[in-house]
Structures are given as C-alpha cells and as structure tokens.
N, C-alpha and C. Protein backbone atom coordinates (compact mmCIF):
# COMPACT_ATOMS: atom_id res chain seq x y z
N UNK A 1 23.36 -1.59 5.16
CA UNK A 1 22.36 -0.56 5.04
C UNK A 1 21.26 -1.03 4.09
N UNK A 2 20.11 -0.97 4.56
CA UNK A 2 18.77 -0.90 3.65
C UNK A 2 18.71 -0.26 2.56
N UNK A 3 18.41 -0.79 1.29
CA UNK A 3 18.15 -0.24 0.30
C UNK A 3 16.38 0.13 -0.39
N UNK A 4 15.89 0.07 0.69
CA UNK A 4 14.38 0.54 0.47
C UNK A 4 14.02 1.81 0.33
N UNK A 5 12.98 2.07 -0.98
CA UNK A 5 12.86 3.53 -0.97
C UNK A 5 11.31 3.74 0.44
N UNK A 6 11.51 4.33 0.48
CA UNK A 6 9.99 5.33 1.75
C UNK A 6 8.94 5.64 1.12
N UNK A 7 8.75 5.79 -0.20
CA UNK A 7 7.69 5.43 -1.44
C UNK A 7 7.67 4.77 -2.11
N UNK A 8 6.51 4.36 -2.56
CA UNK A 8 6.82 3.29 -3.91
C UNK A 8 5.25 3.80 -4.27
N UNK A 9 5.17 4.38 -5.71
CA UNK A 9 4.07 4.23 -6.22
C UNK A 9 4.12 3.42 -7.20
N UNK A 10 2.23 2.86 -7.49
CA UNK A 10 1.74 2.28 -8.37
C UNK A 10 0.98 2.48 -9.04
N UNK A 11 0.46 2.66 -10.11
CA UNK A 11 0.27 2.76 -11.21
C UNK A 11 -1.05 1.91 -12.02
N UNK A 12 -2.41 2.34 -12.19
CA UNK A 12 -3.37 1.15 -13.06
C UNK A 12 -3.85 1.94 -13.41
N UNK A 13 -4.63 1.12 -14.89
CA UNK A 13 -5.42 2.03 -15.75
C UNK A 13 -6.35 2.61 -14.75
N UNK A 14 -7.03 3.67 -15.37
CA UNK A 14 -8.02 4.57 -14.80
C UNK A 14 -9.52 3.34 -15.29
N UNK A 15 -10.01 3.26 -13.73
CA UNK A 15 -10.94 2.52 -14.01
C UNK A 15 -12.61 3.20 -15.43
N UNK A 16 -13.23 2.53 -16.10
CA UNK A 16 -14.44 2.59 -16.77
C UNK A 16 -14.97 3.87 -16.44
N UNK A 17 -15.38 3.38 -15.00
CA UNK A 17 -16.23 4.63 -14.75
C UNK A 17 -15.93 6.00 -14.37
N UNK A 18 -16.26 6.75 -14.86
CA UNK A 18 -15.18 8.14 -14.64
C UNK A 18 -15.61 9.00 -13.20
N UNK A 19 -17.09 8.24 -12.78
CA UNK A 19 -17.77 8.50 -11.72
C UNK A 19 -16.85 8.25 -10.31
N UNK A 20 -16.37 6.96 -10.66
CA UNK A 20 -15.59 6.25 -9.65
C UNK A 20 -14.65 6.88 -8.72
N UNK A 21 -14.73 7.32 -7.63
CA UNK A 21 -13.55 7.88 -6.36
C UNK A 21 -13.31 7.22 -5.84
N UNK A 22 -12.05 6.87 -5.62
CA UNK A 22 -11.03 6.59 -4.70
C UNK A 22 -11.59 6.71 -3.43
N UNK A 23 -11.90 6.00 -2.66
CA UNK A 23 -12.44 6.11 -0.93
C UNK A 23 -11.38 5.16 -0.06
N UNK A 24 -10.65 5.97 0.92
CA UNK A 24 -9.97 4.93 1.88
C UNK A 24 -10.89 3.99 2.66
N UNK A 25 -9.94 2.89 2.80
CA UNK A 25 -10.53 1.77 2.64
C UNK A 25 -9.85 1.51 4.47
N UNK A 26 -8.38 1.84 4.80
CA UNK A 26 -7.75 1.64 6.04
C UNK A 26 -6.19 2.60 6.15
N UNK A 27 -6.30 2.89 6.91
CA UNK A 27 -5.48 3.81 7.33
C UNK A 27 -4.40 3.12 9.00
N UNK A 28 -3.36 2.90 8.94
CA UNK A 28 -3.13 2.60 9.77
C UNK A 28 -1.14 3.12 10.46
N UNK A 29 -0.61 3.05 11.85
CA UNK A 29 0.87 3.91 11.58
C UNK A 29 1.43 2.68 11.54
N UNK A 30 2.26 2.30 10.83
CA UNK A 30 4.00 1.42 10.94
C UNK A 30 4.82 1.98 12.12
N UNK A 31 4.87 3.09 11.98
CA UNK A 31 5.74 3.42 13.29
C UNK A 31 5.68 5.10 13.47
N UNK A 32 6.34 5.76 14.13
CA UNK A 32 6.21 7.49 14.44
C UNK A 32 6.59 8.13 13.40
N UNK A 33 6.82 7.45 12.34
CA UNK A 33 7.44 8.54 11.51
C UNK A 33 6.33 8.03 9.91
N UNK A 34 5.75 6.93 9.71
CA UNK A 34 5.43 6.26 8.61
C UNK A 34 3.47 6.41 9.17
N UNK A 35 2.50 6.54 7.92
CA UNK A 35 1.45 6.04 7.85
C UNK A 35 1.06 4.83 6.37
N UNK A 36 0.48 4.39 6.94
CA UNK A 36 0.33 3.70 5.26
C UNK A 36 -1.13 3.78 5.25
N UNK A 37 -1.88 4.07 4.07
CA UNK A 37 -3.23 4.54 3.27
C UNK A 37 -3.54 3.67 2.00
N UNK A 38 -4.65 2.45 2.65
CA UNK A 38 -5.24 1.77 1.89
C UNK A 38 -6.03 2.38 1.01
N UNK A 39 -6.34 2.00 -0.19
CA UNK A 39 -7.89 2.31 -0.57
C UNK A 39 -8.26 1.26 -1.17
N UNK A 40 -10.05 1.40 -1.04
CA UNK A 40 -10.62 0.25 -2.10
C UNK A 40 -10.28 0.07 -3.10
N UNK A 41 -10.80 -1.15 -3.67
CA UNK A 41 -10.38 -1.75 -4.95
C UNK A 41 -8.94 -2.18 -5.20
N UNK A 42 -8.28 -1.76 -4.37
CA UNK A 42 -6.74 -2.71 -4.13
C UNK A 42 -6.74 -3.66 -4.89
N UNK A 43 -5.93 -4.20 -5.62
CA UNK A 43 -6.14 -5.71 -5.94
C UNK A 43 -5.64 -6.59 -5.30
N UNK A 44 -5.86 -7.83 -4.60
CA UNK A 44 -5.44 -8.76 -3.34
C UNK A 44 -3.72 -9.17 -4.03
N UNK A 45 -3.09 -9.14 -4.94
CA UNK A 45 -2.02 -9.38 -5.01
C UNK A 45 -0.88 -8.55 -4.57
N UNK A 46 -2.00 -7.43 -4.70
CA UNK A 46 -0.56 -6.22 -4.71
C UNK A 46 -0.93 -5.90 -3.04
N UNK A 47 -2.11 -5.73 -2.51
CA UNK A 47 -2.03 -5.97 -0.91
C UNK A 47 -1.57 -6.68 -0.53
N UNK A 48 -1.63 -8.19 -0.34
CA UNK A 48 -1.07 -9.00 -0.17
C UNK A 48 0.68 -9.25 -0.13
N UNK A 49 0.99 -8.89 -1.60
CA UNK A 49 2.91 -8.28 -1.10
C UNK A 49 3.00 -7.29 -0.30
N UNK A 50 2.57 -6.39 0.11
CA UNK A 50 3.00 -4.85 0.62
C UNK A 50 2.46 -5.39 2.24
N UNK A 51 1.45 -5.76 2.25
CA UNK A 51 1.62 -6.20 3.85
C UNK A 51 2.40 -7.31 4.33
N UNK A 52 2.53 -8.03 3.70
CA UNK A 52 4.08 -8.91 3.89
C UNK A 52 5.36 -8.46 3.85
N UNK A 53 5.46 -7.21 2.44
CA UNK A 53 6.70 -6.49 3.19
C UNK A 53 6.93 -5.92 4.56
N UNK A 54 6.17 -5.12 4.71
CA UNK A 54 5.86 -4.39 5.18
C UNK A 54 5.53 -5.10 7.05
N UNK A 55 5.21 -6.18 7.17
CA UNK A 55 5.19 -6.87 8.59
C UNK A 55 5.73 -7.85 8.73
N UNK A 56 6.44 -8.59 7.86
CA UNK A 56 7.35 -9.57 7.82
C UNK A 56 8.76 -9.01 8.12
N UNK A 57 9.47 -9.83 9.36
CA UNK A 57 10.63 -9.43 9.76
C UNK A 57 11.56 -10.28 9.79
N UNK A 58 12.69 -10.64 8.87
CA UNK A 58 13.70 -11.32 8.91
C UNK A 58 15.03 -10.94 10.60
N UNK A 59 14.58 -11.57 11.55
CA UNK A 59 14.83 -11.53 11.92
C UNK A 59 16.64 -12.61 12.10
N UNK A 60 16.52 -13.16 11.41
CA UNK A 60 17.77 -13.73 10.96
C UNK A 60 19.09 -12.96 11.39
C-alpha cells in the first residue's frame, strides 16, 4: 500500500510586496478524482520535484 498523502502543502515567506497576488499560472487533471493548481512564481526546484512525482511511474 502507498504511503502518499493527497496534500502536501508548502510554505514561503510572504513575498516584499504586499501588492503581490497569487495568479494561476496552470491548472491541469491527474486523473477523475485529482486537479493540480500551479501558480506563478513557483520556484523551478520545487516544480520540478512535484512534476516528477507526480508523472514519473515506476513501473518496475
């Protein structure tokens, strides 16, 4: 059995500008039951793991 949680939040300082909103960036489904919700300013490391989790399949 999988031990993955169905959320995972993350957590960064609150950017400088207090002006600054959050705007989705990509929106896309994993499957009938899952959406996953990009937004800008992502930082390429932490995208970068989560779409590799996330579409990488050990098919092993």
């Amino acid at each position: 059995m999988e031990d993955r949680p169905e959320f995972v939040q993350v957590k960064v300082d609150a950017p400088k500008n207090r002006d600054y909103k959050p705007q989705k960036a990509m929106q896309f489904r994993v499957d009938q039951n899952k959406t996953v919700v990009i937004y800008n300013r992502i930082n390429n490391y932490i995208l970068d793991a989560f779409l590799k989790a996330v579409f990488t399949h050990d098919d092993a």
